[in-house]
Protein backbone atom coordinates (compact mmCIF):
# COMPACT_ATOMS: atom_id res chain seq x y z
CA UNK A 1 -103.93 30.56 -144.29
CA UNK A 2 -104.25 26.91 -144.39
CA UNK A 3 -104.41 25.62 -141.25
CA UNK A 4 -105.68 21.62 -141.52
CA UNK A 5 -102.41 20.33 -142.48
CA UNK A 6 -101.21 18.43 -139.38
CA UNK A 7 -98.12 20.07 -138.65
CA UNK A 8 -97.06 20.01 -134.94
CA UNK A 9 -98.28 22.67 -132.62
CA UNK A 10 -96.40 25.94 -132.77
CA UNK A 11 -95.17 25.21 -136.33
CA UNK A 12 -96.53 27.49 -138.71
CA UNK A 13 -96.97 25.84 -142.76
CA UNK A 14 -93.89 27.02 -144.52
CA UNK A 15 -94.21 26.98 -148.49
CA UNK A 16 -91.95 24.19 -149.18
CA UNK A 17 -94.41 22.41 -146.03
CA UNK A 18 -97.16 22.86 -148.72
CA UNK A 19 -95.80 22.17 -151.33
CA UNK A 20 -94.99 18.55 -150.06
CA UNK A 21 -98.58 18.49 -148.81
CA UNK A 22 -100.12 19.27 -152.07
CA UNK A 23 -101.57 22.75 -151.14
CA UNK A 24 -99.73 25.15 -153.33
CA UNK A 25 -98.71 25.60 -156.67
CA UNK A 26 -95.49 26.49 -158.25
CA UNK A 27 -95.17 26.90 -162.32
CA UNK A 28 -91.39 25.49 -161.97
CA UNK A 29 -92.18 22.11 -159.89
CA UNK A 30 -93.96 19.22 -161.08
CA UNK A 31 -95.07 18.89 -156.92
CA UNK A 32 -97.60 20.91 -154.83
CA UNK A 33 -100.12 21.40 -157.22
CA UNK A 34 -104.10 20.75 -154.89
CA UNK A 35 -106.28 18.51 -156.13
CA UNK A 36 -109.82 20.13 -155.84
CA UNK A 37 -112.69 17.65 -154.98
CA UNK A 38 -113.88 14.61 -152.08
CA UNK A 39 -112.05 11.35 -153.16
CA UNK A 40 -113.58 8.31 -152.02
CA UNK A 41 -112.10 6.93 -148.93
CA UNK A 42 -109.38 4.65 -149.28
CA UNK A 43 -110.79 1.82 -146.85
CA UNK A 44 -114.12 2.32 -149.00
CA UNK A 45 -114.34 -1.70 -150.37
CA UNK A 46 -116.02 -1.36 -153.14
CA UNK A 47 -113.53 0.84 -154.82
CA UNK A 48 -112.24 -2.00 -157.30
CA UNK A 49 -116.15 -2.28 -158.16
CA UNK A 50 -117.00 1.08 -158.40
CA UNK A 51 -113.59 1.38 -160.89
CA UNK A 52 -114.39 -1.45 -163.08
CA UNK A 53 -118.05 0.02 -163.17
CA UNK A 54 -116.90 3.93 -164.39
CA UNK A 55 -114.57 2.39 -167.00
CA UNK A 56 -116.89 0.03 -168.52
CA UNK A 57 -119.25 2.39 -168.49
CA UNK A 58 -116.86 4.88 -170.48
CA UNK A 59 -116.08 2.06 -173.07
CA UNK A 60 -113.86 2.86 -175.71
CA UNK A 61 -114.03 6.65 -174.90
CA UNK A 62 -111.32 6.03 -171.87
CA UNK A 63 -107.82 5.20 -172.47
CA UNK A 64 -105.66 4.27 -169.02
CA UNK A 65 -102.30 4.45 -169.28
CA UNK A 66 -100.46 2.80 -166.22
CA UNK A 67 -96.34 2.87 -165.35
CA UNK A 68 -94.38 -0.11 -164.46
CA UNK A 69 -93.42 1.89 -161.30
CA UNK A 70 -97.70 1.97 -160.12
CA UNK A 71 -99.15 -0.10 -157.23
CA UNK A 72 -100.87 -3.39 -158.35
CA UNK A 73 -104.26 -1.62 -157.68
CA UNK A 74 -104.31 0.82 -160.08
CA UNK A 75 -102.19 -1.22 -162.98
CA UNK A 76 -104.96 -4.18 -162.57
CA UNK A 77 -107.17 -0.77 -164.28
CA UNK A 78 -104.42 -0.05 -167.15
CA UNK A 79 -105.24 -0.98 -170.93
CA UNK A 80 -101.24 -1.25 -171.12
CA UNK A 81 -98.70 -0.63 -169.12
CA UNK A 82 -94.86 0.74 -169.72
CA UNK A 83 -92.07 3.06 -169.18
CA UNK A 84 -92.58 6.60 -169.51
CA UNK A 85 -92.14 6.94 -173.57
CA UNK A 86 -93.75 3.84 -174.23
CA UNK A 87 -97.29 4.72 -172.58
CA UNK A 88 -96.81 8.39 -174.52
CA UNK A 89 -96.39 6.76 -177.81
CA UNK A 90 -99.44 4.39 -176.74
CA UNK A 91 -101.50 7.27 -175.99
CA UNK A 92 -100.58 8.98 -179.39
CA UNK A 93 -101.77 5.77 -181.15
CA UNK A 94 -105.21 5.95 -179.69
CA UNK A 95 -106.75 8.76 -181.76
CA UNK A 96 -110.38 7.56 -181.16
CA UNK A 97 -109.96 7.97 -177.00
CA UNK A 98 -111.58 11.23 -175.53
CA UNK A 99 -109.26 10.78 -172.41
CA UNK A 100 -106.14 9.58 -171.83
CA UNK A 101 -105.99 8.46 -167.77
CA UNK A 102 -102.41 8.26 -167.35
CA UNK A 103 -101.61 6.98 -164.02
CA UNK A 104 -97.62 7.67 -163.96
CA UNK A 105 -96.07 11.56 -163.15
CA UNK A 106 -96.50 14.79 -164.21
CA UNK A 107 -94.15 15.21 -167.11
CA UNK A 108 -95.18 11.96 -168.49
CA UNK A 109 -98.74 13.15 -168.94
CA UNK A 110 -97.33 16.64 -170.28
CA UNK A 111 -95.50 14.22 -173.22
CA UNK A 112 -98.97 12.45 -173.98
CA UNK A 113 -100.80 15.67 -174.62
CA UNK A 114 -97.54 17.01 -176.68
CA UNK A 115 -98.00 13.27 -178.98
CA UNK A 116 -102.20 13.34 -178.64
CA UNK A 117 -104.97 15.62 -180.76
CA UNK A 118 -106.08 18.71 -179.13
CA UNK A 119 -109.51 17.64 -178.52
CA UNK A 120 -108.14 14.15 -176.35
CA UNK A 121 -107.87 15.38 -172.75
CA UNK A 122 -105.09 13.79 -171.03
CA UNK A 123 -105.81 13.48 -167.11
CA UNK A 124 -103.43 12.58 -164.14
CA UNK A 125 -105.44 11.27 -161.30
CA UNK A 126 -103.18 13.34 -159.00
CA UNK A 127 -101.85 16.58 -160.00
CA UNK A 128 -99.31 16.26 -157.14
CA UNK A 129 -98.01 13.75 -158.41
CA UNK A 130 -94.57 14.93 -160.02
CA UNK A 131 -91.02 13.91 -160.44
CA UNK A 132 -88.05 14.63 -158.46
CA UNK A 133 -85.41 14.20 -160.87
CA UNK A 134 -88.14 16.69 -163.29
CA UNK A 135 -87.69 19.51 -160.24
CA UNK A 136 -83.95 19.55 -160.43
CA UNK A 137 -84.00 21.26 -163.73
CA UNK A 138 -86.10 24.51 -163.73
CA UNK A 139 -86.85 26.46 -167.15
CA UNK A 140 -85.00 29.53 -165.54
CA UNK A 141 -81.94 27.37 -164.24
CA UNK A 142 -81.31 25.94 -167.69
CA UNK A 143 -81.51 29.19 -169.47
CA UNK A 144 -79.04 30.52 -166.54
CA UNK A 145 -76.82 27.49 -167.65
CA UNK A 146 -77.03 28.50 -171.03
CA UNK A 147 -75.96 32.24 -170.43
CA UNK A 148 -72.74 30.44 -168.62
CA UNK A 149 -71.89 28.26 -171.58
CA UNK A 150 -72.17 31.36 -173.55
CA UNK A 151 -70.06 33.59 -171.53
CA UNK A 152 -67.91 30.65 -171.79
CA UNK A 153 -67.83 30.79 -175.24
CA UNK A 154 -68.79 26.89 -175.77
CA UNK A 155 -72.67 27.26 -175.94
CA UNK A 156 -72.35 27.19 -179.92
CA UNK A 157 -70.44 24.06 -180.09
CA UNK A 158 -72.88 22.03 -177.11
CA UNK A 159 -75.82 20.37 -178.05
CA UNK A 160 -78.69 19.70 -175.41
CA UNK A 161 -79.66 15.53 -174.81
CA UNK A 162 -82.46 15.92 -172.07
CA UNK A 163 -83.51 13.19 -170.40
CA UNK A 164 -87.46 12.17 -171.36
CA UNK A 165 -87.46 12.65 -167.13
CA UNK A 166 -87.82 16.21 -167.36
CA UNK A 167 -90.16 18.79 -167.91
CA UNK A 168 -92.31 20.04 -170.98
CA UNK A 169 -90.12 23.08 -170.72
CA UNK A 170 -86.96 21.54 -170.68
CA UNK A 171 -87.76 19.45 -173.57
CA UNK A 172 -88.98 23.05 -175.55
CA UNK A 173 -85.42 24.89 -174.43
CA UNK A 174 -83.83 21.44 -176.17
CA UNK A 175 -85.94 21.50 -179.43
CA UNK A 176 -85.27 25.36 -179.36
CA UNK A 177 -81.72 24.55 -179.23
CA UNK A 178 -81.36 21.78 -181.51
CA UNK A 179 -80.96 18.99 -179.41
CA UNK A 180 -82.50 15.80 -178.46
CA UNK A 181 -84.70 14.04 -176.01
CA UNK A 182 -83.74 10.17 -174.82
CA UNK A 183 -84.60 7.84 -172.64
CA UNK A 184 -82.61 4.84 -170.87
CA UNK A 185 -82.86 2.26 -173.67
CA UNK A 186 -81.33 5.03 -176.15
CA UNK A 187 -79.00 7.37 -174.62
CA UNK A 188 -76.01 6.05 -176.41
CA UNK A 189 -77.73 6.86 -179.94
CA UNK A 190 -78.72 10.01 -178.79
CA UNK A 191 -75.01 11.26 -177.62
CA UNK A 192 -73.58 9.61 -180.60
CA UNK A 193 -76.14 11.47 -182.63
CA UNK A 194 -75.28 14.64 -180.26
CA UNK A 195 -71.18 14.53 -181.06
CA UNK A 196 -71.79 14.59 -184.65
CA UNK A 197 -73.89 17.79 -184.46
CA UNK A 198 -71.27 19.48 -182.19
CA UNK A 199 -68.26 19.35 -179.55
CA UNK A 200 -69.71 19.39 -176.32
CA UNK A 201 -73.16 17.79 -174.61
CA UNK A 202 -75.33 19.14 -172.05
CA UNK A 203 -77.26 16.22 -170.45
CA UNK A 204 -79.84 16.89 -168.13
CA UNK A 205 -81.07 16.25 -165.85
CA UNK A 206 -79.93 12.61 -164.29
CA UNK A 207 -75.84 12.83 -164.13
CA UNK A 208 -76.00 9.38 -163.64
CA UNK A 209 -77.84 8.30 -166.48
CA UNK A 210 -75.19 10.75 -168.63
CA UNK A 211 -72.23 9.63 -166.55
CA UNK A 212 -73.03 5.75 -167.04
CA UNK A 213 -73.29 6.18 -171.21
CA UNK A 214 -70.73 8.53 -171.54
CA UNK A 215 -68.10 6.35 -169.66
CA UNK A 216 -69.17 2.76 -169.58
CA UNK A 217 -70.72 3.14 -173.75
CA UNK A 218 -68.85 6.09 -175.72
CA UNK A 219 -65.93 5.57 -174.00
CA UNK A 220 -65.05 9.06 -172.42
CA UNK A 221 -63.49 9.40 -169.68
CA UNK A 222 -64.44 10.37 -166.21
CA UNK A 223 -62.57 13.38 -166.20
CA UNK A 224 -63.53 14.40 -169.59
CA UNK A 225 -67.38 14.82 -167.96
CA UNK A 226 -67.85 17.82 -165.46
CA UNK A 227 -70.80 18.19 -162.59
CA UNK A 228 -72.81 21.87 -163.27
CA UNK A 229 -74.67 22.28 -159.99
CA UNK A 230 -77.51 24.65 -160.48
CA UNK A 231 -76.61 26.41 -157.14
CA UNK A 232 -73.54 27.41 -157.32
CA UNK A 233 -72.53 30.29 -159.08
CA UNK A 234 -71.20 29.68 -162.66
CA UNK A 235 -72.46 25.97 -161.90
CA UNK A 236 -69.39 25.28 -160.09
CA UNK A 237 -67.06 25.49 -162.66
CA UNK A 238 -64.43 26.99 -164.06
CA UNK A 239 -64.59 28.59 -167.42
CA UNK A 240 -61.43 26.19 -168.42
CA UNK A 241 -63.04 23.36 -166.66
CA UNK A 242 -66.30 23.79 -168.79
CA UNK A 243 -64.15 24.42 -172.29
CA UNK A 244 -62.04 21.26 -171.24
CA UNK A 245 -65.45 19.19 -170.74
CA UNK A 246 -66.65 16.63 -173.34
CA UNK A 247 -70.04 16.18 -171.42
CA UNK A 248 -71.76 18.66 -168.93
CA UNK A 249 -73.61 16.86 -166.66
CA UNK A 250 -76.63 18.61 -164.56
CA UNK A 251 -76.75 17.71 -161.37
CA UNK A 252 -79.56 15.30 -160.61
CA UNK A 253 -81.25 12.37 -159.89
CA UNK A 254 -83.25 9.61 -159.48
CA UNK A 255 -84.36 10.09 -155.59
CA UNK A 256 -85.31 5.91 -155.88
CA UNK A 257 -82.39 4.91 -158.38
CA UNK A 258 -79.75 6.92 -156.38
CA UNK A 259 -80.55 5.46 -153.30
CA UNK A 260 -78.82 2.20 -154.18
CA UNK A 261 -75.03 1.74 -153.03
CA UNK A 262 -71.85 -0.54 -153.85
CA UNK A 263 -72.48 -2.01 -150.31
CA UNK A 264 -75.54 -3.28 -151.40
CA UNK A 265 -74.56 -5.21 -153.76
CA UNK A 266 -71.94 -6.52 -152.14
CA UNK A 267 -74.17 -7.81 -149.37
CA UNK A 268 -76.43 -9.36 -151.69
CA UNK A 269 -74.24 -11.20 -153.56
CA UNK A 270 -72.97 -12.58 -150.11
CA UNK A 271 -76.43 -13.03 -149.36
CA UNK A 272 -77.89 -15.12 -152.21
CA UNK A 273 -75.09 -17.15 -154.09
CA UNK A 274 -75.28 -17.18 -157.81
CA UNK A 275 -76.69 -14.18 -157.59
CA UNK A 276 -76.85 -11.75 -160.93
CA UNK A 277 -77.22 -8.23 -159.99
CA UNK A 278 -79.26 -6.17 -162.65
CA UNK A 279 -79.78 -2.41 -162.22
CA UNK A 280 -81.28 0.44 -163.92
CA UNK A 281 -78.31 2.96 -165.46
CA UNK A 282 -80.07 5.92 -163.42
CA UNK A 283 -77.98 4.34 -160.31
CA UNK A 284 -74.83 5.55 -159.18
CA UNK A 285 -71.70 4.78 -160.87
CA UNK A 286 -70.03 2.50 -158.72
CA UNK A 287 -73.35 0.41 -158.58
CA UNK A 288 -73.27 0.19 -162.22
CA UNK A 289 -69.49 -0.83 -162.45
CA UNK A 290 -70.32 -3.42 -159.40
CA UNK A 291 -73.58 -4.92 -160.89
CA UNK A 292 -73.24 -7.75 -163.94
CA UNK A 293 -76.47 -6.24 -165.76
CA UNK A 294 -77.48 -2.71 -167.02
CA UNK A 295 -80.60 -1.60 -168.78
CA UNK A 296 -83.85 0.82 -169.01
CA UNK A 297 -86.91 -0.88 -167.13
CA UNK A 298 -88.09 -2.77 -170.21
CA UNK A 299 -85.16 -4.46 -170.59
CA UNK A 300 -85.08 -5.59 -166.54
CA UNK A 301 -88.47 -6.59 -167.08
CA UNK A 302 -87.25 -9.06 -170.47
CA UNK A 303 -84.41 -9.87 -168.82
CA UNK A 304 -86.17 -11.71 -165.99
CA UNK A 305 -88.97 -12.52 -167.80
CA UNK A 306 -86.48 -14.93 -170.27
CA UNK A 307 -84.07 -16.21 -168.11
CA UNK A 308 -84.54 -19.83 -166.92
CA UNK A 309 -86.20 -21.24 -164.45
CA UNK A 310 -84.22 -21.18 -161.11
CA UNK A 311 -82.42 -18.13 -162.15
CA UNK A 312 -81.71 -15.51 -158.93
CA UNK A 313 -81.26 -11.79 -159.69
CA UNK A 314 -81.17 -8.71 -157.04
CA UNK A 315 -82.75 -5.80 -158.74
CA UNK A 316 -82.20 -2.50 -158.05
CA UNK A 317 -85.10 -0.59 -159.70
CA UNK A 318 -88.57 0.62 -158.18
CA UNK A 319 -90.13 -1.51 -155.66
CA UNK A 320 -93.52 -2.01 -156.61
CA UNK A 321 -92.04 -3.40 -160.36
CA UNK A 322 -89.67 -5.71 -158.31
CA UNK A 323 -92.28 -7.15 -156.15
CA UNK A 324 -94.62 -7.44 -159.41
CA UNK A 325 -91.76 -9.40 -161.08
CA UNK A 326 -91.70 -11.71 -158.04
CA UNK A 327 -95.01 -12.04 -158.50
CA UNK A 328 -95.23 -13.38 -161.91
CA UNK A 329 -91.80 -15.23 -161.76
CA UNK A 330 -92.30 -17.60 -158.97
CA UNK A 331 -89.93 -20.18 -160.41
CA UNK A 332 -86.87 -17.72 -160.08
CA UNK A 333 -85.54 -15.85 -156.54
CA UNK A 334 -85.88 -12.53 -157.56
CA UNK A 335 -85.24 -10.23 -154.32
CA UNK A 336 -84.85 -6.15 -154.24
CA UNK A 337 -81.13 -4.80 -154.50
CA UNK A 338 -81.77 -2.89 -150.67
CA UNK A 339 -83.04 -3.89 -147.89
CA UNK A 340 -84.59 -1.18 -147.37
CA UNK A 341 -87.90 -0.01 -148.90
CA UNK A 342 -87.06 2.07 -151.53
CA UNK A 343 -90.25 3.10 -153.82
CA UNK A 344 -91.26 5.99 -156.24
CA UNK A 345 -93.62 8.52 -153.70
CA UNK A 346 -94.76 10.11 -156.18
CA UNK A 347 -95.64 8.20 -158.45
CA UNK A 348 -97.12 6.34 -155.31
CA UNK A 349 -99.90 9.26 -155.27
CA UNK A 350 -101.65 7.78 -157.93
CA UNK A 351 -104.12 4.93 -155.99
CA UNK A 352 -107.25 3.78 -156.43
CA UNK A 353 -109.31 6.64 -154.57
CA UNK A 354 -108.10 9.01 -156.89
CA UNK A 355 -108.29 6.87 -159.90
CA UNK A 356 -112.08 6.48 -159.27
CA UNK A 357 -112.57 9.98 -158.69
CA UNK A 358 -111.51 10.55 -162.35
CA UNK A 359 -112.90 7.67 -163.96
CA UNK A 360 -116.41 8.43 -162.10
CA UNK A 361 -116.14 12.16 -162.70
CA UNK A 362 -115.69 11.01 -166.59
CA UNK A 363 -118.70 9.28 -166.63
CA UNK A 364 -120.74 12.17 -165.00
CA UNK A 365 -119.18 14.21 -168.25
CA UNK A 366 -116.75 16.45 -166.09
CA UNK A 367 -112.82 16.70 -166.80
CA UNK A 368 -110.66 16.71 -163.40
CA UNK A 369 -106.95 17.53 -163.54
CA UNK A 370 -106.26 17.95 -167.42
CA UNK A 371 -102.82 18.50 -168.00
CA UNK A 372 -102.55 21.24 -171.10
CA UNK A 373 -98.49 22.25 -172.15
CA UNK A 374 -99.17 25.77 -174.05
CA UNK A 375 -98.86 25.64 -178.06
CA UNK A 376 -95.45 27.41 -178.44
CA UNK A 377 -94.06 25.03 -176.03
CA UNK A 378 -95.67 22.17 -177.08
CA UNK A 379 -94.64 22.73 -180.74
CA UNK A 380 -90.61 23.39 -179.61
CA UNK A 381 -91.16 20.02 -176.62
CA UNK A 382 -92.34 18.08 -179.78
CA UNK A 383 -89.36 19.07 -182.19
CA UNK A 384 -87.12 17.76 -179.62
CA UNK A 385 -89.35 14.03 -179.22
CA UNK A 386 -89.38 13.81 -182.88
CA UNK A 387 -85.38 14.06 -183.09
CA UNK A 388 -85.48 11.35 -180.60
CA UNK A 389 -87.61 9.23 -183.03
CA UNK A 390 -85.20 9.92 -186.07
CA UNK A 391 -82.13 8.90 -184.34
CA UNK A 392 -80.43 6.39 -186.53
């Protein structure tokens, strides 16, 4: 029994109690996994020396990937940043690297070492750090959900669009059953793509990201898309309510993105006048309707980055990317959709004592925290990325 983990007196370490303190494993969350080895202390400062130091000293032979989501710290270390796909497709495109360092989540590094060569070894600094959204959608709850649509009699007609926010094995069940992977900036192709192959679309795992393009970009209704919570028995549904359904939405989300409400933006725009509220479609619906922009991170980060000088927009996206446009935008108001802090925690567990761990472990010729996805999975994940790529 583990028994340094700071838990109040009397209170013994339950498993979900180590899994948030990164001392257990479990094969269906992208959390809890321990991190073996003594990271340098975080007040040590000469960590930004000793980084810069290990890299250069690994030359050409290290590749670091950083997210728009990371900490200043680390991304002042990243040889490009980007969303999740973006930095995958970068890492692919970097043959010649022996390791990808890809400070972001779990199932973003699983996607690198799907794109990469066998022999790169693709490394997150933290293997605690995973996804929330990814841990709403387990392997076995999605093949459960599959056995419903069948009983159901629709599962022949329903293609799968997963979200790229999900796990390696979530993106093998959708290449196993001829769907697609997308991400924000092409959800709409991907459904469109989806209703030509069949009837019905499962989209997992964000509902909001599903609800948002269904409604607001093919058109559907709201009633036409139903809620499957992984729970309940039969999902929640009825078997008329499921053959009725246009879109089957899993239930999940965001645990940043979903934290943003209509009130919000109503405050802000009372707030700062002239205001133009821009959000991420991952938010909840009525924040979407409310807001007078919608796009993936890329395009919040253009959108800003080419409006005029003066300009005021409320985001509602990931902190540390709001404060970082701030940052480099000083001639426009640019102010976070909440006033409350609202940031990604895990993708937070990538910093710089743990980035220097790897880096300096790399240059000593030792691999830390390799993320491997199995062949057979790997091969079915990839089927489902490459659809993505030949959308039209």
């Amino acid at each position: 029994m583990t028994t340094d983990l700071n838990l109040p007196a009397g209170v013994e370490p339950t498993p979900a109690a180590l899994l948030l303190l990164g001392r257990r494993s479990d094969p269906d969350s992208e959390r809890g996994t321990y991190c073996p080895g003594d990271l340098p202390a975080a007040s040590d400062p000469g960590l930004v020396e000793r980084a810069r130091a290990a890299k250069a000293a690994l030359g050409d032979k290290v590749f670091v990937l950083g997210h728009h989501y990371q900490r200043s710290e680390v991304i002042q270390f990243a040889d490009v940043t980007g969303d999740s796909f973006k930095l995958a497709r970068d890492a692919e495109s970097r043959p010649d690297a022996d390791y990808i360092v890809f400070c972001g989540v779990h199932f973003m590094a699983e996607s690198a070492d799907i794109l990469t060569r066998d022999d790169q070894h693709v490394i997150l600094p933290d293997l605690a750090a995973g996804c929330s959204m990814a841990d709403m959608a387990t392997a076995d709850q999605v093949a459960e959900c599959w056995d419903v649509l069948t009983d159901a009699g629709i599962a022949d007609v329903t293609v799968p669009v997963s979200y790229m926010n999900c796990s390696a094995a979530i993106k093998a069940f959708t290449g196993a059953h001829g769907g697609t992977i997308c991400t924000s900036s092409n959800a709409e192709r991907a459904m469109r793509w989806a209703f030509e192959k069949g009837e019905k679309i499962l989209f997992m795992p964000d509902q909001h990201l599903g609800r948002n393009t269904a409604v607001l970009k093919m058109g559907l209704s709201l009633e036409e898309c139903v809620l499957y919570n992984p729970h309940k028995p039969n999902g929640g549904l009825t078997t008329d309510q499921l053959r009725a359904a246009k879109v089957i939405l899993w239930r999940g989300h965001c645990s940043v993105h979903g934290r943003f409400t209509k009130s919000a933006v109503d405050e802000v725009r009372e707030r700062v006048p002239g205001v133009t509220v821009l959000v991420h479609p991952e938010c909840q619906h009525e924040v979407v309707l409310a807001a007078d922009l919608v796009g993936s991170t890329e395009y919040i980060i253009k959108t800003v980055a080419e409006a005029p000088a003066g300009a005021k927009f409320a985001v509602g996206t990931e902190l540390n990317l709001v404060q970082r446009l701030g940052a480099e935008h000083p001639d426009k108001t640019i102010v976070f959709l909440e006033r409350t802090v609202c940031f990604c925690s895990t993708m937070g567990r990538i910093d710089l004592p743990h980035l220097v761990w790897v880096l300096e472990n790399l240059v000593e010729g030792t691999v830390v925290n390799e993320i491997r996805v199995d062949p057979q999975t790997a091969r079915d994940a990839k089927r489902a990325l490459d659809q993505m790529l030949a959308l039209p």
